[in-house]
N, C-alpha and C. Protein backbone atom coordinates (compact mmCIF):
# COMPACT_ATOMS: atom_id res chain seq x y z
N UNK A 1 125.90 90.46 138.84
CA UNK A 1 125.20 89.84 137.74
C UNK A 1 126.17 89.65 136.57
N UNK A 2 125.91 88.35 136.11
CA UNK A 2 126.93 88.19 135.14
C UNK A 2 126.21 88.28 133.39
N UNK A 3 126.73 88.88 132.76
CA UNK A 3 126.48 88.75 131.08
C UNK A 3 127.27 87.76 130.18
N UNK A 4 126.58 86.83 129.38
CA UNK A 4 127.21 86.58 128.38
C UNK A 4 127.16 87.18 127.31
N UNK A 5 127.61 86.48 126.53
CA UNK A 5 127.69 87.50 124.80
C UNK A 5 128.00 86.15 123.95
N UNK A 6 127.28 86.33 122.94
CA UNK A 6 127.58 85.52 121.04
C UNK A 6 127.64 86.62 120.09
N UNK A 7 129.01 86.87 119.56
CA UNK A 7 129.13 87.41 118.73
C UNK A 7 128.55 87.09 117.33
N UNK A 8 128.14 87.35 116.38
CA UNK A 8 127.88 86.95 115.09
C UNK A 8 128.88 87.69 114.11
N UNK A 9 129.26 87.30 112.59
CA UNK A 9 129.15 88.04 111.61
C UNK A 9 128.21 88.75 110.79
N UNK A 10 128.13 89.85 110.97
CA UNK A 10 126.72 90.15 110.45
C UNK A 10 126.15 89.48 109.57
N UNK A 11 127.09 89.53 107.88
CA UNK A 11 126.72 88.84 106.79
C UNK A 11 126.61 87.49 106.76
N UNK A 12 126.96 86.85 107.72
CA UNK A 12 126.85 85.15 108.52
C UNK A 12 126.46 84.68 109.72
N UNK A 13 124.60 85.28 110.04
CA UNK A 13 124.48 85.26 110.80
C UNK A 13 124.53 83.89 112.00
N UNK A 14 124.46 82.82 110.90
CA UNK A 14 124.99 81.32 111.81
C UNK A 14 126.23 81.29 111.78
N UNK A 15 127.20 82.08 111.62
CA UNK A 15 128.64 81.91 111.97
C UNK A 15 128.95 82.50 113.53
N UNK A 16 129.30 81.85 114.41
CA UNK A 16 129.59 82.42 115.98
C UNK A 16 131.27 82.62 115.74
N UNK A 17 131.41 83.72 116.05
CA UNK A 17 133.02 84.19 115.55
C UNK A 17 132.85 83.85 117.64
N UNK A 18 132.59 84.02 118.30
CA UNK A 18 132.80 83.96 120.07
C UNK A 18 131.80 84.18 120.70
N UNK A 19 131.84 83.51 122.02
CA UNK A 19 130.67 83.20 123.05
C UNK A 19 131.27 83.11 124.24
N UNK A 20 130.32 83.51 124.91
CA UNK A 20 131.27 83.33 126.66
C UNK A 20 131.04 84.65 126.94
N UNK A 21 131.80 84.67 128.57
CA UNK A 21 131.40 86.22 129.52
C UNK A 21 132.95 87.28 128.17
N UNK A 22 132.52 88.06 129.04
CA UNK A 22 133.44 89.32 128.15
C UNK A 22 134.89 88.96 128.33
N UNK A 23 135.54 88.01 129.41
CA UNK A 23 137.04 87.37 129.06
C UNK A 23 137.23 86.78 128.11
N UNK A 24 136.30 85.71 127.98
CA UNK A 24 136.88 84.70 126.73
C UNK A 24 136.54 85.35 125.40
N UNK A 25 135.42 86.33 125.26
CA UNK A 25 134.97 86.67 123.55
C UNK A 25 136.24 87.45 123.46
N UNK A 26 136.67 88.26 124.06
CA UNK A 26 138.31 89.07 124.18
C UNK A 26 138.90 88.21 123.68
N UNK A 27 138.97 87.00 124.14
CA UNK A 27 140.40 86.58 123.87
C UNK A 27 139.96 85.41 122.40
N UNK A 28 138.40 85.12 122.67
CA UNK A 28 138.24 84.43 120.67
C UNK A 28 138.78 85.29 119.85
N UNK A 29 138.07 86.68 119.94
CA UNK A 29 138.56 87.37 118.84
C UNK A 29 139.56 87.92 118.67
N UNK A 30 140.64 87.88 119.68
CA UNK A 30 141.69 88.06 119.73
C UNK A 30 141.97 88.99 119.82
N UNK A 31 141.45 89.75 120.80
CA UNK A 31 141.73 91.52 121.28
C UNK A 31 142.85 91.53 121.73
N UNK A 32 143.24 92.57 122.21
CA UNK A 32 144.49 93.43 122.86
C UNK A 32 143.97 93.24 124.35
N UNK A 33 142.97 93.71 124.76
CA UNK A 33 142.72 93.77 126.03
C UNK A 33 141.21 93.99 126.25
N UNK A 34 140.67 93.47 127.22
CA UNK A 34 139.00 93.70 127.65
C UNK A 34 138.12 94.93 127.38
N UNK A 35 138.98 96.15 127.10
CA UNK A 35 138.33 97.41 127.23
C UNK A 35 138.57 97.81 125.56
N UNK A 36 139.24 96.60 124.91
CA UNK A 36 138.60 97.09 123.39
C UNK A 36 137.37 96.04 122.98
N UNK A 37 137.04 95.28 123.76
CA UNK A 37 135.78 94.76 123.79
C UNK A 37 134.50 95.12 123.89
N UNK A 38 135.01 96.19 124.73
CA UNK A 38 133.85 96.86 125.51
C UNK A 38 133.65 97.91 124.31
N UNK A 39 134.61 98.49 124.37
CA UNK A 39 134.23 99.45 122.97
C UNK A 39 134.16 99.14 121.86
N UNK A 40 134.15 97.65 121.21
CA UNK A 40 133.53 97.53 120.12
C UNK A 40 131.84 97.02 120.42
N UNK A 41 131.59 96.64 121.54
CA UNK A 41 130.05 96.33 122.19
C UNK A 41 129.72 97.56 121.87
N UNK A 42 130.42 98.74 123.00
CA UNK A 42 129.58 100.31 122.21
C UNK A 42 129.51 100.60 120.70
N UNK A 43 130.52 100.51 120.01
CA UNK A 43 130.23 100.87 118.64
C UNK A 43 129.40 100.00 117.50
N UNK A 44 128.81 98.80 118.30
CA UNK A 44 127.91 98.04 117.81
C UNK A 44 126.86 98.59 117.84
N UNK A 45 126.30 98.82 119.34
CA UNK A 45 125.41 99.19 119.98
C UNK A 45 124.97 100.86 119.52
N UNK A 46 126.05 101.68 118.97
CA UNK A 46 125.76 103.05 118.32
C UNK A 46 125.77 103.23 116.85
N UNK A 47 125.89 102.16 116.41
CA UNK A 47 125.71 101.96 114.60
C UNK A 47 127.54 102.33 113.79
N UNK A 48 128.12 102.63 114.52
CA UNK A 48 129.33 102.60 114.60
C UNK A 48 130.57 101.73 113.94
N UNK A 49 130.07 100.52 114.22
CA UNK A 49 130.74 99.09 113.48
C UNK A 49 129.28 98.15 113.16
N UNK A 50 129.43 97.82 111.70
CA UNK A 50 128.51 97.36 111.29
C UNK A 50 128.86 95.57 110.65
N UNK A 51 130.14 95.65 111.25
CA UNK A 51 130.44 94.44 111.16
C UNK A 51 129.73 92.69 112.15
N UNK A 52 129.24 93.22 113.45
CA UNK A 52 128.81 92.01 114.29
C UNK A 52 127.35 92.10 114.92
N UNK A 53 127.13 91.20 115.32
CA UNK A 53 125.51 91.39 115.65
C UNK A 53 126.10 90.27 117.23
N UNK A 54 125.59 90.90 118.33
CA UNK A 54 125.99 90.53 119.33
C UNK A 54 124.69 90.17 120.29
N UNK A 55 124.59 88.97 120.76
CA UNK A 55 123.10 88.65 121.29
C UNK A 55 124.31 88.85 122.89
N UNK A 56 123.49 89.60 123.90
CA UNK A 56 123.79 89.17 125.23
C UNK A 56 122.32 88.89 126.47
N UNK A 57 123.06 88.09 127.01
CA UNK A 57 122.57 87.44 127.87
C UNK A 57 122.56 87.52 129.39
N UNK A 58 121.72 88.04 130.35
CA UNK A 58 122.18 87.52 132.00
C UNK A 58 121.97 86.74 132.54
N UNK A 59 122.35 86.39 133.94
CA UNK A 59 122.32 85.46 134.67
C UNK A 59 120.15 85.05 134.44
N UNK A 60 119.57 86.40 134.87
CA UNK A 60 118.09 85.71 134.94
C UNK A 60 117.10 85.53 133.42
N UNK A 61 118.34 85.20 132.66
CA UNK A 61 117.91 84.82 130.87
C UNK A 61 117.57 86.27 130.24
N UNK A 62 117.63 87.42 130.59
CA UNK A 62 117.02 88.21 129.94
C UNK A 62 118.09 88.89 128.61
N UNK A 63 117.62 88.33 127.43
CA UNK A 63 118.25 88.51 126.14
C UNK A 63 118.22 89.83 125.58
N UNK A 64 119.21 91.00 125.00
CA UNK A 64 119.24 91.56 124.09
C UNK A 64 120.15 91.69 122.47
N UNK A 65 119.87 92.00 121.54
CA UNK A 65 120.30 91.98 120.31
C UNK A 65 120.85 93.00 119.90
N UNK A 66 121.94 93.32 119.83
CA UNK A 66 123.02 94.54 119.61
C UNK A 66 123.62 94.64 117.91
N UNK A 67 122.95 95.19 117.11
CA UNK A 67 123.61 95.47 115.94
C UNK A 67 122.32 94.69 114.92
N UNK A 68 122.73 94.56 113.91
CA UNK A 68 121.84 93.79 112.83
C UNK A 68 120.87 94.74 112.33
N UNK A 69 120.86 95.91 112.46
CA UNK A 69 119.86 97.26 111.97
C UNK A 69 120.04 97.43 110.54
């Protein structure tokens, strides 16, 4: 099963800083490598970084909203 992801700026929430599966938002935002992706998804997801609001997506549409608390 595949996930996408739209990153947001929090304070801009119509600004899409990246979109796409977890390769390409890596490489919009210009990571180092896939697994600091992943751990800024966790530190979204744990109140941690309060910088992005991350909508993801799967293959059978089912949407969740990561951050924006």
């Amino acid at each position: 099963m595949s996930k996408y992801y739209t990153v947001y700026a929090k304070d801009k929430y119509d600004s899409i800083l990246a979109f796409g599966n977890s390769l390409r938002c890596c490489k919009m935002l210009g990571l180092k490598d896939i697994r600091v992706f992943f751990n800024m998804l966790y530190n979204v997801k744990h109140g941690k970084d309060k910088r992005y609001i991350v909508v993801t997506e799967d293959d059978e549409g089912n949407m969740e909203t990561i951050g924006g608390d």
